[in-house]
N, C-alpha and C. Protein backbone atom coordinates (compact mmCIF):
# COMPACT_ATOMS: atom_id res chain seq x y z
N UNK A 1 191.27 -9.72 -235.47
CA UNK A 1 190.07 -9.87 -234.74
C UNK A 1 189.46 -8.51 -234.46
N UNK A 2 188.65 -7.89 -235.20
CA UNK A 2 188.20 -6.62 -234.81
C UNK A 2 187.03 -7.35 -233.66
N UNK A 3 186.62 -6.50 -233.22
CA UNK A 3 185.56 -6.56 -231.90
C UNK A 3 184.19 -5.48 -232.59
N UNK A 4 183.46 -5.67 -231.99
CA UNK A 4 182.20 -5.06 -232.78
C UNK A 4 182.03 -4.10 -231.37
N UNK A 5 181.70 -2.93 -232.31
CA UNK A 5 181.53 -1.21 -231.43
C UNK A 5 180.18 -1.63 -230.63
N UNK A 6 180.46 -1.13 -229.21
CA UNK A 6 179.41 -1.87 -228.29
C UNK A 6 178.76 0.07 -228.09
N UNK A 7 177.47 0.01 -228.07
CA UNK A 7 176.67 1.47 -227.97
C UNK A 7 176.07 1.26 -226.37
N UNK A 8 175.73 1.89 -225.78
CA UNK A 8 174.78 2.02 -224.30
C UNK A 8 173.82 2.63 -224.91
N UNK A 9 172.64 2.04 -224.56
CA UNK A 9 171.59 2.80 -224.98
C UNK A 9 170.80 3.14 -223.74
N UNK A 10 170.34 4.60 -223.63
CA UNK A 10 169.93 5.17 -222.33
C UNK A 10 168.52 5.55 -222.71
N UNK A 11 167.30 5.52 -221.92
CA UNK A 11 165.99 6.58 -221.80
C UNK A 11 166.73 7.89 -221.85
N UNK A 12 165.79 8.81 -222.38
CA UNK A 12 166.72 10.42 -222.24
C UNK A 12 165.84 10.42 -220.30
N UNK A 13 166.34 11.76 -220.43
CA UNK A 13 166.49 12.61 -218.82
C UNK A 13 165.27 12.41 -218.43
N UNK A 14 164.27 13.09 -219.05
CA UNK A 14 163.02 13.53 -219.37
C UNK A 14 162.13 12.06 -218.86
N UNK A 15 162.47 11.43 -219.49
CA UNK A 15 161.39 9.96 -219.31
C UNK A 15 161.73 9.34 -217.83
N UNK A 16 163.25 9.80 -217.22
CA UNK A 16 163.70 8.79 -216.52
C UNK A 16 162.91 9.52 -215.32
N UNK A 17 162.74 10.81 -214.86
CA UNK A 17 162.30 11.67 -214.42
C UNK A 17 161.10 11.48 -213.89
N UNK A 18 160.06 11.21 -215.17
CA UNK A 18 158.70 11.55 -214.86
C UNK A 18 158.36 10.02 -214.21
N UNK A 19 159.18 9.02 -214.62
CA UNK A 19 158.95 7.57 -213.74
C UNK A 19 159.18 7.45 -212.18
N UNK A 20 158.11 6.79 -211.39
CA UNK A 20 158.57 7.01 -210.28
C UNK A 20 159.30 6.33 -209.35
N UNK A 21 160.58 6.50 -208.93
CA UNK A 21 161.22 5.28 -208.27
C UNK A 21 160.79 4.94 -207.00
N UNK A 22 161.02 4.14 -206.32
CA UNK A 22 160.90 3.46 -205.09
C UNK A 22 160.96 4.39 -204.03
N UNK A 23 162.35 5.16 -203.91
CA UNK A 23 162.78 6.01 -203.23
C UNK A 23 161.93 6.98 -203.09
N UNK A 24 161.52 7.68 -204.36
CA UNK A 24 160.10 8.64 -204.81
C UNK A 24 159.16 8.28 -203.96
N UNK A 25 158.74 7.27 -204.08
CA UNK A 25 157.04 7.30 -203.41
C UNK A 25 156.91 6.88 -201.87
N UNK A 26 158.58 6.55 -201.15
CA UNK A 26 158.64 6.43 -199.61
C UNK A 26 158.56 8.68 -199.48
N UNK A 27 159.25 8.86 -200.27
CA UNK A 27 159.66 10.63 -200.09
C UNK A 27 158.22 11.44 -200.01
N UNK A 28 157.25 10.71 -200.83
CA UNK A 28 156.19 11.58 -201.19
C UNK A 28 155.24 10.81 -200.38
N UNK A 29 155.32 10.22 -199.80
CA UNK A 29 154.31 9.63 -198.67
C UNK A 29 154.58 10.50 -197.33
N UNK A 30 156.09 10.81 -197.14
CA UNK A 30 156.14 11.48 -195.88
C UNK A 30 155.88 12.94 -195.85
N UNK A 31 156.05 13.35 -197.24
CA UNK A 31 155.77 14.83 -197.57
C UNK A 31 154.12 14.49 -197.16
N UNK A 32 153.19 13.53 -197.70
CA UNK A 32 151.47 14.22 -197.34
C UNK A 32 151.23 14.14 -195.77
N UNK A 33 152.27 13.27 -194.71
CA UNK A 33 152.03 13.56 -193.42
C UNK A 33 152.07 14.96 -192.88
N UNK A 34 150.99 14.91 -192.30
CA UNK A 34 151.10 16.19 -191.28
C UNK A 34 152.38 16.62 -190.67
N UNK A 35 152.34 17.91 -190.82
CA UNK A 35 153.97 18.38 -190.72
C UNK A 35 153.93 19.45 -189.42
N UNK A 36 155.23 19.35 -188.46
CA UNK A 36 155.09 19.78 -187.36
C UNK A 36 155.16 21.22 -187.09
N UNK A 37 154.24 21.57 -186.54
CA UNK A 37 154.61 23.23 -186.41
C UNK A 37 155.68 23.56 -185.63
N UNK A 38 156.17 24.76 -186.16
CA UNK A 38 158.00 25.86 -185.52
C UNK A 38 157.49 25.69 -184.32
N UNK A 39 158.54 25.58 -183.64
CA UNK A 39 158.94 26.02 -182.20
C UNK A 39 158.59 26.77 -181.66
N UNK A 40 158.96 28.16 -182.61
CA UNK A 40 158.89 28.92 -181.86
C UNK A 40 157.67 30.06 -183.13
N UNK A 41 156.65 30.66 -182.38
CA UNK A 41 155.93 31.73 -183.74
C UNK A 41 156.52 33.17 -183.34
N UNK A 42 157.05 33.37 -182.30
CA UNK A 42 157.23 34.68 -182.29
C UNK A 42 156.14 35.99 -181.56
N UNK A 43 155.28 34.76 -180.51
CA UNK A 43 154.40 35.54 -180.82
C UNK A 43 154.80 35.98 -179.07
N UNK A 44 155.48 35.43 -178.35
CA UNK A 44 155.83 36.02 -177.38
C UNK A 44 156.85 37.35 -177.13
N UNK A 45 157.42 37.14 -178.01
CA UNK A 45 158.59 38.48 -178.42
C UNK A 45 157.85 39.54 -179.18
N UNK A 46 156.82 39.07 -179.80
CA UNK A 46 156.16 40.48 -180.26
C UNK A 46 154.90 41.38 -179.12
N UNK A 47 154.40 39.99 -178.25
CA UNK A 47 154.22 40.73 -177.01
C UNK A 47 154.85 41.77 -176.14
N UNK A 48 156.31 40.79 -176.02
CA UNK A 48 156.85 41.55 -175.27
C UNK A 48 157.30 43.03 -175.73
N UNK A 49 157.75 42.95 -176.95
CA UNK A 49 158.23 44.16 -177.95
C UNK A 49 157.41 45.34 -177.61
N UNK A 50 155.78 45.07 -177.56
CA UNK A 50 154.57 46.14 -178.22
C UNK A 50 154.54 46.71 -176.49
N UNK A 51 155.00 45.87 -175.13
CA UNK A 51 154.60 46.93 -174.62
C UNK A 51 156.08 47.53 -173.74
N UNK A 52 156.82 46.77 -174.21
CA UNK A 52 158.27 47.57 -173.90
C UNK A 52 158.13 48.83 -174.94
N UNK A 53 158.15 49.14 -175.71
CA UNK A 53 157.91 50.05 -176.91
C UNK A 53 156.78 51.35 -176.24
N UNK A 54 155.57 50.71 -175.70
CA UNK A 54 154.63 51.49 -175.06
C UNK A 54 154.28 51.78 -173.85
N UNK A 55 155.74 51.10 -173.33
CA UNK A 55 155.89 51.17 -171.39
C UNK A 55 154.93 50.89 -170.59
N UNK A 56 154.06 50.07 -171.13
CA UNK A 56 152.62 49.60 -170.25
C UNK A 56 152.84 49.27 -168.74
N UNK A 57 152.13 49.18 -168.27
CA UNK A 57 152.61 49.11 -166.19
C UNK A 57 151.73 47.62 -166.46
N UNK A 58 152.42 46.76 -165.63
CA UNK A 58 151.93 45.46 -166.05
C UNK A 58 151.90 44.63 -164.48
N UNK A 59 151.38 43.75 -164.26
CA UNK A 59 150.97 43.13 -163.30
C UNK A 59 151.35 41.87 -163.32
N UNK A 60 152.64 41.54 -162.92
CA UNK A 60 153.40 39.95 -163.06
C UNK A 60 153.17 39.51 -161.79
N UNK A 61 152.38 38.05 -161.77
CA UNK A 61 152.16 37.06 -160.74
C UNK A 61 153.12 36.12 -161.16
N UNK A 62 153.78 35.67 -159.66
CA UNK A 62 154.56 34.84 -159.65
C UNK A 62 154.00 33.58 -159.25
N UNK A 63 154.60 32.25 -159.25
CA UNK A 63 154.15 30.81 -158.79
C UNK A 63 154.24 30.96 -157.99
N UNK A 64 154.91 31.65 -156.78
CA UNK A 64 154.49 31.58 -155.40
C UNK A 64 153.42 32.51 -154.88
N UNK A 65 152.89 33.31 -155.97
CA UNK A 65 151.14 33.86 -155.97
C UNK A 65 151.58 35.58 -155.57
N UNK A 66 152.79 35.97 -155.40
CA UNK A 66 153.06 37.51 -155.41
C UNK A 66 153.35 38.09 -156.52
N UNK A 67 153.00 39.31 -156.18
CA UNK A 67 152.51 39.93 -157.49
C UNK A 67 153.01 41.46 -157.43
N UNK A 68 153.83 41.16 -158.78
CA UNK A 68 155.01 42.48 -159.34
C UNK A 68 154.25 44.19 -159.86
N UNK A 69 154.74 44.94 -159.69
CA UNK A 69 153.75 45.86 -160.76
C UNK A 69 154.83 46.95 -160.90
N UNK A 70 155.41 46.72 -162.59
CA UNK A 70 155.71 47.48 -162.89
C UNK A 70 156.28 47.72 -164.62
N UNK A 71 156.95 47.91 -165.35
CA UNK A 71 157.08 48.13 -166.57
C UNK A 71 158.66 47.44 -167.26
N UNK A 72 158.24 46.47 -167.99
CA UNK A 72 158.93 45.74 -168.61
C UNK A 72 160.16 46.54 -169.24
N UNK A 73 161.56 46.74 -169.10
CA UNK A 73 162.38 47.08 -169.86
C UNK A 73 162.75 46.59 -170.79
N UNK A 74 163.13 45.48 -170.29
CA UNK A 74 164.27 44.45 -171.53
C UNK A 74 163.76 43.27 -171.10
N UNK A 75 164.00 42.38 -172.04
CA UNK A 75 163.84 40.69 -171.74
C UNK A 75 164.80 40.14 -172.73
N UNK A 76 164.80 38.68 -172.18
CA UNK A 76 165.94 37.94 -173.36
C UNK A 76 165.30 36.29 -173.32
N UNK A 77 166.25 35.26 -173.58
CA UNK A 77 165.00 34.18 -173.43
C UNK A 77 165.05 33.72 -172.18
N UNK A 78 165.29 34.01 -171.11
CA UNK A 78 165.07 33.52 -169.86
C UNK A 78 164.83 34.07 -168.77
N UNK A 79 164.59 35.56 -169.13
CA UNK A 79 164.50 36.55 -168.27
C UNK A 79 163.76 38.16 -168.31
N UNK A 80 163.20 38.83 -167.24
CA UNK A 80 162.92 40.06 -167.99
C UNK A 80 163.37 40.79 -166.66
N UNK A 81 163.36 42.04 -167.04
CA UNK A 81 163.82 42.90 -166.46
C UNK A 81 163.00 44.21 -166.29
N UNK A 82 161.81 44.43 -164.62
CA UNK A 82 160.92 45.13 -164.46
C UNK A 82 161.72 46.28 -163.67
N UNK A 83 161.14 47.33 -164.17
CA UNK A 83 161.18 48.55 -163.85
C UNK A 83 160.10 49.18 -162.89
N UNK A 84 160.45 49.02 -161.83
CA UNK A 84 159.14 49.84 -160.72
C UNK A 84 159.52 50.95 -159.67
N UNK A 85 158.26 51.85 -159.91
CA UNK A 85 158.41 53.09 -159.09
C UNK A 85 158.26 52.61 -157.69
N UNK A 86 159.55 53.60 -156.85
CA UNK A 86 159.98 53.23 -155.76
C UNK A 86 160.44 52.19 -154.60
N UNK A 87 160.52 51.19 -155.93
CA UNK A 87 160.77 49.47 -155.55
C UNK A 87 162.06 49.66 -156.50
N UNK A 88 162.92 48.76 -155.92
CA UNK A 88 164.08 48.80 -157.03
C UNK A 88 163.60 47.76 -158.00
N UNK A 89 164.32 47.92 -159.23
CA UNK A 89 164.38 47.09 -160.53
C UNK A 89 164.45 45.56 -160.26
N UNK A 90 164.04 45.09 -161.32
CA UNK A 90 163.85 43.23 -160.75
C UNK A 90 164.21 42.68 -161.96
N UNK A 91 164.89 41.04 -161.91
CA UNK A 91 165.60 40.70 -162.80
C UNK A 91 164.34 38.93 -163.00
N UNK A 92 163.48 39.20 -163.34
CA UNK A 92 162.87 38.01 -163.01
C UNK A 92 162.76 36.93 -164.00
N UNK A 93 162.92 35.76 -163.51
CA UNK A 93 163.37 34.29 -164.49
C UNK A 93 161.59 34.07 -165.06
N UNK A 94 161.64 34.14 -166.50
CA UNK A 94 160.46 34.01 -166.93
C UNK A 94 159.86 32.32 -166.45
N UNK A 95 160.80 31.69 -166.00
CA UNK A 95 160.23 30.32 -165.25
C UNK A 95 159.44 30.66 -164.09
N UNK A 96 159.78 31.61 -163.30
CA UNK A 96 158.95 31.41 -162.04
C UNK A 96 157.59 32.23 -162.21
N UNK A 97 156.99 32.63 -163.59
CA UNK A 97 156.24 33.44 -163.61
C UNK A 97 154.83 32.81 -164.34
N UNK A 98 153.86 32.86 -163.40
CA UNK A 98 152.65 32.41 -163.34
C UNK A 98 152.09 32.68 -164.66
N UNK A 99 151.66 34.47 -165.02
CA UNK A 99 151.03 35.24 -165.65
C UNK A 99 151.15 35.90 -165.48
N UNK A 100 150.85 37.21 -166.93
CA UNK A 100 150.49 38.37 -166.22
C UNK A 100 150.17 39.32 -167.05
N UNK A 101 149.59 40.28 -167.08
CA UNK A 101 148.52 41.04 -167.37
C UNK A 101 148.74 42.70 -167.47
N UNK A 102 148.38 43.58 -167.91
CA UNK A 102 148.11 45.32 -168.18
C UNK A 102 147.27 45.87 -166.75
N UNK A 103 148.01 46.35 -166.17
CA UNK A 103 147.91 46.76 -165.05
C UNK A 103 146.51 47.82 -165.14
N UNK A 104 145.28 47.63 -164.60
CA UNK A 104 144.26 48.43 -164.95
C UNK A 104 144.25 49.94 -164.13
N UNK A 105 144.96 49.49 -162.86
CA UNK A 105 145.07 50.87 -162.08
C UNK A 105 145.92 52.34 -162.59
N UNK A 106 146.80 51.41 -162.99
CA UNK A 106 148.17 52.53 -163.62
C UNK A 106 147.34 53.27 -165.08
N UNK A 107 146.28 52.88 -165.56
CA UNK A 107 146.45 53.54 -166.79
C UNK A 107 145.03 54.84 -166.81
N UNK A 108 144.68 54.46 -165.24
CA UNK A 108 143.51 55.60 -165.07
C UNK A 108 144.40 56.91 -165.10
């Protein structure tokens, strides 16, 4: 009893490829949704960088409406650390901080 040679016959790579499966067109529907912007741009750390770098005298208002004046040393993500003449140094939680601004007096 021989048995007769059984072949698989396949599409090559190429054809199977350019067809689009099911899976394909759920993938490429979510790719044309609007896609969410980073977290984070960086654009607060390069603030902070340009005037730690240039020791600017700066004017930090707090949420309880008082107001810091003096020159940013260091910061990290939850904190900065002001440097002021004849006030000692301050360790302040960037949470409690309103705004704040380039001190216009200090740079006359």
């Amino acid at each position: 009893m021989d048995t007769p040679i059984r072949r698989v016959v396949r599409a090559p790579l190429s054809e199977s490829r350019e067809k689009p499966h099911a899976t394909a067109k759920s993938s490429s529907a979510a790719a044309s949704k609007k896609q969410i912007p980073p977290d984070q741009t960086n654009a607060e750390n390069f603030y902070y960088i340009k005037q730690m770098n240039s020791k600017t005298p700066m004017v930090i208002v707090l949420k309880d409406g008082e107001t810091l004046h003096g020159i940013i040393e260091w910061y990290d993500k939850g904190s900065l650390k002001v440097n002021r003449d004849g006030d000692p140094n301050l360790l302040v939680y960037k949470s409690s901080i309103k705004y704040m601004y380039k001190d216009e007096d200090e740079e006359d």
